[in-house]
N, C-alpha and C. Protein backbone atom coordinates (compact mmCIF):
# COMPACT_ATOMS: atom_id res chain seq x y z
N UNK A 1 -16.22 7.25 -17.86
CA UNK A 1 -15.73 6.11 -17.09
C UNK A 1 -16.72 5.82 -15.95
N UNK A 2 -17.03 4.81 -15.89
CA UNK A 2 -18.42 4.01 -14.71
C UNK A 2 -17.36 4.19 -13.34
N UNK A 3 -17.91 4.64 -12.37
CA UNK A 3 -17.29 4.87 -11.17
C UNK A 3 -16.55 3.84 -10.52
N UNK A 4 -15.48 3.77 -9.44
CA UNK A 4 -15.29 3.00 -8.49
C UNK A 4 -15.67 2.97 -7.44
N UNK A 5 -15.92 1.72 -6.66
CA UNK A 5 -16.22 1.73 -5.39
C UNK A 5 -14.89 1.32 -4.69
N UNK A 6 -14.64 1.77 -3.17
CA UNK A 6 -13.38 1.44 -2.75
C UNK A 6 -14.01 1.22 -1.22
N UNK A 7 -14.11 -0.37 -1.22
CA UNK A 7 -14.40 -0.92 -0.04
C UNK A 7 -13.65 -1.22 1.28
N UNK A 8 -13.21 -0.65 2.41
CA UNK A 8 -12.07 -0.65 3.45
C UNK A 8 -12.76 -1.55 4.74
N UNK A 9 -12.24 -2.83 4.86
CA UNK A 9 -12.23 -3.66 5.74
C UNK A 9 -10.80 -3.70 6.94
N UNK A 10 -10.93 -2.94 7.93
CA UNK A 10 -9.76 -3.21 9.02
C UNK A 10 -9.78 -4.23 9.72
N UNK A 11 -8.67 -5.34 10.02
CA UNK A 11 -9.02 -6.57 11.09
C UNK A 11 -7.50 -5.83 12.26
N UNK A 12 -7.77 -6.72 13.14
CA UNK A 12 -6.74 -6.68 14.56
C UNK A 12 -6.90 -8.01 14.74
N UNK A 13 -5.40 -8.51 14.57
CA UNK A 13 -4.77 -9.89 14.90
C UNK A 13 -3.04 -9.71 16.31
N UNK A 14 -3.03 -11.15 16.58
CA UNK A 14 -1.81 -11.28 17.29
C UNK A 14 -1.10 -12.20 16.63
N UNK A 15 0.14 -11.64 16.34
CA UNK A 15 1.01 -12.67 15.16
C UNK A 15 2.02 -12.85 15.84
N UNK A 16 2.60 -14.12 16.53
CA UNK A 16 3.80 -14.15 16.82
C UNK A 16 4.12 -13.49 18.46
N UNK A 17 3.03 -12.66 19.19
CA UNK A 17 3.60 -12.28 20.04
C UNK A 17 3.32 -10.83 19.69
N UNK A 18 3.15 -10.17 18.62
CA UNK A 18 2.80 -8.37 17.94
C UNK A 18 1.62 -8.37 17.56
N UNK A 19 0.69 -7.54 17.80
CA UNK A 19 -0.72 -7.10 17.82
C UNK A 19 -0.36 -6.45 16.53
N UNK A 20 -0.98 -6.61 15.55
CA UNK A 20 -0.81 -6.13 14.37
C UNK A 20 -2.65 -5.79 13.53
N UNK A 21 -2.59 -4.90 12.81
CA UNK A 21 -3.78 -4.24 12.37
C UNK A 21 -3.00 -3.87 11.04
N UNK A 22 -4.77 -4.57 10.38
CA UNK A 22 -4.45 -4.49 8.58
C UNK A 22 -5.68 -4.13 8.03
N UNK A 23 -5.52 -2.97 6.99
CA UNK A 23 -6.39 -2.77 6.29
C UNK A 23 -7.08 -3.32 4.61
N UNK A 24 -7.49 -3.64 4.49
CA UNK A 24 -8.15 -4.48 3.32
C UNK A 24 -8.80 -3.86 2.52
N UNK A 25 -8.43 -3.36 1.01
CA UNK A 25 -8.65 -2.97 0.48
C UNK A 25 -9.68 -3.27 -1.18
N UNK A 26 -10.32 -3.57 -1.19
CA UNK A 26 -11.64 -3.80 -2.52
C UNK A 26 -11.92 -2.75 -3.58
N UNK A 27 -11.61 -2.77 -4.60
CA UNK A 27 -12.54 -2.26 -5.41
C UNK A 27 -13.37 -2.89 -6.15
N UNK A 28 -14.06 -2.09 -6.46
CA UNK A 28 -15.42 -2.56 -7.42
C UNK A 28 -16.08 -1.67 -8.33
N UNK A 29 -16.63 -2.23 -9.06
CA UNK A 29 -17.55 -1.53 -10.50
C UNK A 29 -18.42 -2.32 -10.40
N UNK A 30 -19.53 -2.12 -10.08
CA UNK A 30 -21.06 -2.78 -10.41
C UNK A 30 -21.19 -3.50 -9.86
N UNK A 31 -20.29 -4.19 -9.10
CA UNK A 31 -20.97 -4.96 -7.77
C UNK A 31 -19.91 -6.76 -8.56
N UNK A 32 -18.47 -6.01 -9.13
CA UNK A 32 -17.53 -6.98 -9.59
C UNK A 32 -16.08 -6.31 -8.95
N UNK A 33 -15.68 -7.35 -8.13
CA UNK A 33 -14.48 -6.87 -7.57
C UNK A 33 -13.04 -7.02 -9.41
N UNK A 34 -12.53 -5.50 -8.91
CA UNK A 34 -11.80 -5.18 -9.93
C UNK A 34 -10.33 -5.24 -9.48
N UNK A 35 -9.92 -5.08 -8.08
CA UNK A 35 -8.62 -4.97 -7.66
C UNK A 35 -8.51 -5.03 -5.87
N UNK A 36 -7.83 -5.28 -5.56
CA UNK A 36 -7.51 -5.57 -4.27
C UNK A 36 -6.15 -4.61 -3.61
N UNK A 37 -6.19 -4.65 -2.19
CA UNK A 37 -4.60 -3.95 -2.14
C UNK A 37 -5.13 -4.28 -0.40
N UNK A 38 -3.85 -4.22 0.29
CA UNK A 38 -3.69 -3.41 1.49
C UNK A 38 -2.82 -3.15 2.13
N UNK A 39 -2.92 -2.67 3.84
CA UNK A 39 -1.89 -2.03 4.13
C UNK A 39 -1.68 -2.40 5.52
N UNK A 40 -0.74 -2.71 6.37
CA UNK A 40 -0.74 -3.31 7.91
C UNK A 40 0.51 -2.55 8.52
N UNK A 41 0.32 -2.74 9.85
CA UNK A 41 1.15 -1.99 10.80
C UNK A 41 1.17 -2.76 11.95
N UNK A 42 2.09 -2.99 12.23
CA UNK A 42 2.82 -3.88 13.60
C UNK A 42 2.48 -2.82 14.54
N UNK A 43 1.60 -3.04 15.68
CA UNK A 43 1.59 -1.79 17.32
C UNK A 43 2.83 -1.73 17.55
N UNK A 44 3.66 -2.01 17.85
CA UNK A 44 5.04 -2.38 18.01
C UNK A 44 5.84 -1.23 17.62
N UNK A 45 5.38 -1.28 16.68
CA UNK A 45 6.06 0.27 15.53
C UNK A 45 5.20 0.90 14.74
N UNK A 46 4.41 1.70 15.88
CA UNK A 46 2.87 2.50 15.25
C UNK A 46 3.52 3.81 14.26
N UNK A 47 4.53 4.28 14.03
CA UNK A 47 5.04 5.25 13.18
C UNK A 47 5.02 4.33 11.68
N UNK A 48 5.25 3.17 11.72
CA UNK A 48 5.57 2.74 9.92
C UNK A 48 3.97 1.70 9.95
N UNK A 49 3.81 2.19 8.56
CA UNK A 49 2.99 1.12 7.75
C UNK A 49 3.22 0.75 6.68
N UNK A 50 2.89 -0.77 6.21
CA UNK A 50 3.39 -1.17 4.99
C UNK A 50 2.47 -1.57 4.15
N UNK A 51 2.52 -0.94 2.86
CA UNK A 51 1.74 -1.10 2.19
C UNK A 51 1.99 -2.75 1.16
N UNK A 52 0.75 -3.07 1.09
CA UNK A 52 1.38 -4.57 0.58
C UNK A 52 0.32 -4.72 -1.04
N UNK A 53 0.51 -5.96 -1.34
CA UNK A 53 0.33 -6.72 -2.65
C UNK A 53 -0.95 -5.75 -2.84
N UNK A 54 -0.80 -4.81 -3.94
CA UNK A 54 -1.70 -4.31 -4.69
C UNK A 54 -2.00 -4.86 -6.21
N UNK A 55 -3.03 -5.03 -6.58
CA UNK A 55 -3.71 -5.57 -7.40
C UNK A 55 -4.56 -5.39 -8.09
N UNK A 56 -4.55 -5.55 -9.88
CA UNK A 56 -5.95 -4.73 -10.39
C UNK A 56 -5.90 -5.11 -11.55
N UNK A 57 -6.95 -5.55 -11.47
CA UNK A 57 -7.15 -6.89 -13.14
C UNK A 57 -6.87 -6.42 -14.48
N UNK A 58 -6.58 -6.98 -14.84
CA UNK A 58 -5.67 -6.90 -16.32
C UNK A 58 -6.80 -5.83 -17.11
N UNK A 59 -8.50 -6.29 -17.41
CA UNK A 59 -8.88 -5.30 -18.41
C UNK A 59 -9.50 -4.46 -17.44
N UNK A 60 -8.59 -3.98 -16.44
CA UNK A 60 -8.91 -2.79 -15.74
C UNK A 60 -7.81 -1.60 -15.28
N UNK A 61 -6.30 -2.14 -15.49
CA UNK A 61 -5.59 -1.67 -15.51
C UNK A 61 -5.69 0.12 -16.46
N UNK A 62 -4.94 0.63 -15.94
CA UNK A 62 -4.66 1.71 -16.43
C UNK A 62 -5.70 2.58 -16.82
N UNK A 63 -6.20 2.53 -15.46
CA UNK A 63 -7.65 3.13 -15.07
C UNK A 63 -7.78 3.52 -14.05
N UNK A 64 -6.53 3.97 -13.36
CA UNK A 64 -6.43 4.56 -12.17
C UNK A 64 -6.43 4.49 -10.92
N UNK A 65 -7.27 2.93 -10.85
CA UNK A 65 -7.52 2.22 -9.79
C UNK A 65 -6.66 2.26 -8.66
N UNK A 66 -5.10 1.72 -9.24
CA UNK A 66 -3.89 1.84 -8.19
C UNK A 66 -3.61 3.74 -7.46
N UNK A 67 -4.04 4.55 -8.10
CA UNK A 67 -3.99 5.56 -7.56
C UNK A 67 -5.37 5.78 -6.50
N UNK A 68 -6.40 5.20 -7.00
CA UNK A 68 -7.21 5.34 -5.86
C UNK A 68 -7.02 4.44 -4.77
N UNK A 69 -6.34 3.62 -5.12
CA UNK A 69 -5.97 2.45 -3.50
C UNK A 69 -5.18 3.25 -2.62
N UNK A 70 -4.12 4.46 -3.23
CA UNK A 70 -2.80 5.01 -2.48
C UNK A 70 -3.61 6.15 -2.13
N UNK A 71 -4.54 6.61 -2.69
CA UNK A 71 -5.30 8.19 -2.06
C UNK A 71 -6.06 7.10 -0.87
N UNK A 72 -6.75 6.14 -0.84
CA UNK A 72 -7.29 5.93 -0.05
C UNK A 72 -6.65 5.26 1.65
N UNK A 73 -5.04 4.48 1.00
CA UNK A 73 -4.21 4.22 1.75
C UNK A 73 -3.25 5.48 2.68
N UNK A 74 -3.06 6.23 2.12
CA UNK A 74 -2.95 7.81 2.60
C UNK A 74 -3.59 8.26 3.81
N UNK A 75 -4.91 8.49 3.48
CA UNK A 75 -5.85 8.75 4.32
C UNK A 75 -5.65 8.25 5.76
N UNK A 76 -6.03 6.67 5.48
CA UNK A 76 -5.80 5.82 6.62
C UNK A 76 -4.34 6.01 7.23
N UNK A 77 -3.59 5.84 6.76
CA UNK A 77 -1.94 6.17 7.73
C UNK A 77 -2.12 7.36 8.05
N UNK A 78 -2.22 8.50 7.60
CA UNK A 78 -2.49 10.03 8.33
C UNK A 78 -3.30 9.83 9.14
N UNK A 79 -4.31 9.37 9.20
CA UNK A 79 -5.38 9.50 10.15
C UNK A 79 -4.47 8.77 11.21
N UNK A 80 -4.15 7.62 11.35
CA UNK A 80 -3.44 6.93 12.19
C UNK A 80 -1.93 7.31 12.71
N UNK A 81 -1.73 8.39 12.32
CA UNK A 81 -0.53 8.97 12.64
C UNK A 81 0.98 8.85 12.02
N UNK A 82 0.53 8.11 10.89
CA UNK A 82 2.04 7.21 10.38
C UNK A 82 3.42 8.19 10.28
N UNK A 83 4.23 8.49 10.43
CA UNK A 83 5.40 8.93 9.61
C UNK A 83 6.27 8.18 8.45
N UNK A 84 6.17 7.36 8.85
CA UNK A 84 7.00 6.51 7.14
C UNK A 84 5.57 5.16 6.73
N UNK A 85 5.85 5.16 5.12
CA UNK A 85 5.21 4.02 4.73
C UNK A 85 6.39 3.43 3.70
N UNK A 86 6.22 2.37 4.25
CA UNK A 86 7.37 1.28 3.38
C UNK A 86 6.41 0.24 2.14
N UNK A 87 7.28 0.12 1.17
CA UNK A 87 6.71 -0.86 0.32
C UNK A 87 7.93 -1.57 -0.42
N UNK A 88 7.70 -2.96 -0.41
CA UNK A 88 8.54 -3.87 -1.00
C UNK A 88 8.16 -4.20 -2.46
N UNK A 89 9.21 -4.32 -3.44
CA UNK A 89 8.89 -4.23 -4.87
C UNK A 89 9.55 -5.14 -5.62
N UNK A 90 9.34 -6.05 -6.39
CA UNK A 90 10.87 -6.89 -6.81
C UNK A 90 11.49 -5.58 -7.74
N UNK A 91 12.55 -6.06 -8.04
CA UNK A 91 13.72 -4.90 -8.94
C UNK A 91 13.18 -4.58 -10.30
N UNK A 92 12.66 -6.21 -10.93
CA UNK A 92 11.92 -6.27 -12.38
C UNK A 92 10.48 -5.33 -12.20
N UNK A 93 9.92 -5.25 -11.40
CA UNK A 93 8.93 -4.64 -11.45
C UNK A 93 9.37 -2.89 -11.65
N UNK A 94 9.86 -2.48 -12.64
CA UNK A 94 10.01 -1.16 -13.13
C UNK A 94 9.28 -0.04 -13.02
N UNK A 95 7.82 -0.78 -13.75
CA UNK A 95 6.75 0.17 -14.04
C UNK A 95 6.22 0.96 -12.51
N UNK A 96 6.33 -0.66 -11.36
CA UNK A 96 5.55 -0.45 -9.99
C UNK A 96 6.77 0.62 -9.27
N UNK A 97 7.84 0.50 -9.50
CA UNK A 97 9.00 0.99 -9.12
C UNK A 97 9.18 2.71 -9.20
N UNK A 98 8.71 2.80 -10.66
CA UNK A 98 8.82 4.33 -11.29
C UNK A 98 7.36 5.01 -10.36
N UNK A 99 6.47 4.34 -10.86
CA UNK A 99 5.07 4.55 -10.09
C UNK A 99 5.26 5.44 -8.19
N UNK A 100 5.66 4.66 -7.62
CA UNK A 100 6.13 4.68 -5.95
C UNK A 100 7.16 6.05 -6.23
N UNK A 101 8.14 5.99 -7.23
CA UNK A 101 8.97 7.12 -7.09
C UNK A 101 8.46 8.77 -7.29
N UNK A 102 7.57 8.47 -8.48
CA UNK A 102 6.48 9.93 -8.60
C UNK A 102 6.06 10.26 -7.79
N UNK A 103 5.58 9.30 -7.02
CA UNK A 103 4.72 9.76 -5.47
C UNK A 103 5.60 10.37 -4.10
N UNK A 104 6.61 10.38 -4.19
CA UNK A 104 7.85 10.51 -3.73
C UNK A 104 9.05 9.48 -2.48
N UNK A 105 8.93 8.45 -2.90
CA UNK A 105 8.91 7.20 -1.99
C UNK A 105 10.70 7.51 -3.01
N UNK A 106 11.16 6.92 -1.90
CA UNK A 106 12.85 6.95 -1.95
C UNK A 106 13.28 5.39 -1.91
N UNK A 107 14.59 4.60 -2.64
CA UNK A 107 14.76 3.54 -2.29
C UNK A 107 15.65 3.38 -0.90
N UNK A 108 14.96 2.81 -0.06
CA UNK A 108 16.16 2.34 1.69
C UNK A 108 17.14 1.30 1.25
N UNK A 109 16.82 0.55 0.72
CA UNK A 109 17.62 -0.79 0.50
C UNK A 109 17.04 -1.51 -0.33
N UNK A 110 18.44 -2.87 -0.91
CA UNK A 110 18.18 -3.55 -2.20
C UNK A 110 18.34 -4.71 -1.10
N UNK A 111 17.61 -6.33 -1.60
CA UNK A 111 17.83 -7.32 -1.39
C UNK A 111 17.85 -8.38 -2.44
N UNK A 112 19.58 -8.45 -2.84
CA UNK A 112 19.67 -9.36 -3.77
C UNK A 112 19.44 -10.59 -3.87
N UNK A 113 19.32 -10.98 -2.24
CA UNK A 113 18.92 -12.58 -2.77
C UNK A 113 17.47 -12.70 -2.82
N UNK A 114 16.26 -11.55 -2.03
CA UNK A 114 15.02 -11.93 -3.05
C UNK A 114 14.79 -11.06 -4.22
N UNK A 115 16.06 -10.75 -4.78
CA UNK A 115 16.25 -9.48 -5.21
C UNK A 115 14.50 -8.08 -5.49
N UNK A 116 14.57 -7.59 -4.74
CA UNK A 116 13.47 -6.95 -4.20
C UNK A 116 14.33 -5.35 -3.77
N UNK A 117 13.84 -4.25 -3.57
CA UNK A 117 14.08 -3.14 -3.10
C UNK A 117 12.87 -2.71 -2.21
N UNK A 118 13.24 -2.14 -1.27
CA UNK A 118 12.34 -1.65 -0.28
C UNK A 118 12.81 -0.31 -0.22
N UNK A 119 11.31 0.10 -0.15
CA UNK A 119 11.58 2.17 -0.39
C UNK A 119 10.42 2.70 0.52
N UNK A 120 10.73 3.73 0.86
CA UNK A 120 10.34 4.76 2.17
C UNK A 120 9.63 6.23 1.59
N UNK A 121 8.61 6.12 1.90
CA UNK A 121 7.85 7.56 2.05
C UNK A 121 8.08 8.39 3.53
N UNK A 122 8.83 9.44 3.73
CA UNK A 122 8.81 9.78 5.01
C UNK A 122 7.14 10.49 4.77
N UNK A 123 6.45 10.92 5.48
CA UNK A 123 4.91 12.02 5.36
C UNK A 123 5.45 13.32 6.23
N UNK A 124 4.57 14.02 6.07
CA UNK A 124 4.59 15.42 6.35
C UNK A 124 4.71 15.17 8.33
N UNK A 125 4.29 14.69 8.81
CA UNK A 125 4.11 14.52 10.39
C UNK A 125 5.61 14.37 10.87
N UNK A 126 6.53 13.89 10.35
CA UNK A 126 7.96 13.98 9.95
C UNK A 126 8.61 14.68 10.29
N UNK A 127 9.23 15.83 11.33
CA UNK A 127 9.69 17.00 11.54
C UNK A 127 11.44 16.45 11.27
């Protein structure tokens, strides 16, 4: 398998009144972006980060990619101190659903009217 590259772009914005910081996530093979992902945190509430719209092209799928976005998303929240990472999922999304649960992410809550579930990784920093 031809390697990945996993490119990490951080910005710092003010949204609304909350200083918020997001990380931007790239991969690549040969100098062709293959998948995208990232992850942001409100200052506000420097303990949670949320991991958001991960992404990874159809004839690249199931190639591991999404596991290297979460080893690399990992990193960054530990380093930054996180104790919980949240991720929002619709309900139909099964596969993304089962995926988050192996890793050990718990469901917090269902929202039926976008019908979506949101689930919680507590991390080790956690006492």
């Amino acid at each position: 398998m031809k390697s990945i590259d996993i490119l990490i772009q951080e910005c710092n914005w003010t949204d609304s009144g909350h200083e918020v910081e997001r990380w931007l996530l790239i991969a690549m093979r040969e100098h062709v972006i293959v998948g995208s992902s990232a992850i942001s945190r409100d200052k506000s509430t420097p303990d949670d980060f949320l991991l958001e719209s991960t992404f990874v092209s159809r004839s690249f799928r199931r190639e591991g990619i999404a596991g290297l976005f979460y080893e690399k998303q990992l990193e960054i929240v530990e380093r930054h101190g996180a104790k919980r990472i949240w991720c929002t999922v619709y309900r139909g999304n099964g596969f993304y659903i089962r995926w988050f649960i192996k890793r050990g992410f718990k469901v917090y809550d269902k929202d039926p009217v976008k019908d979506t579930i949101r689930i919680v990784k507590k991390l080790s920093t956690v006492e």
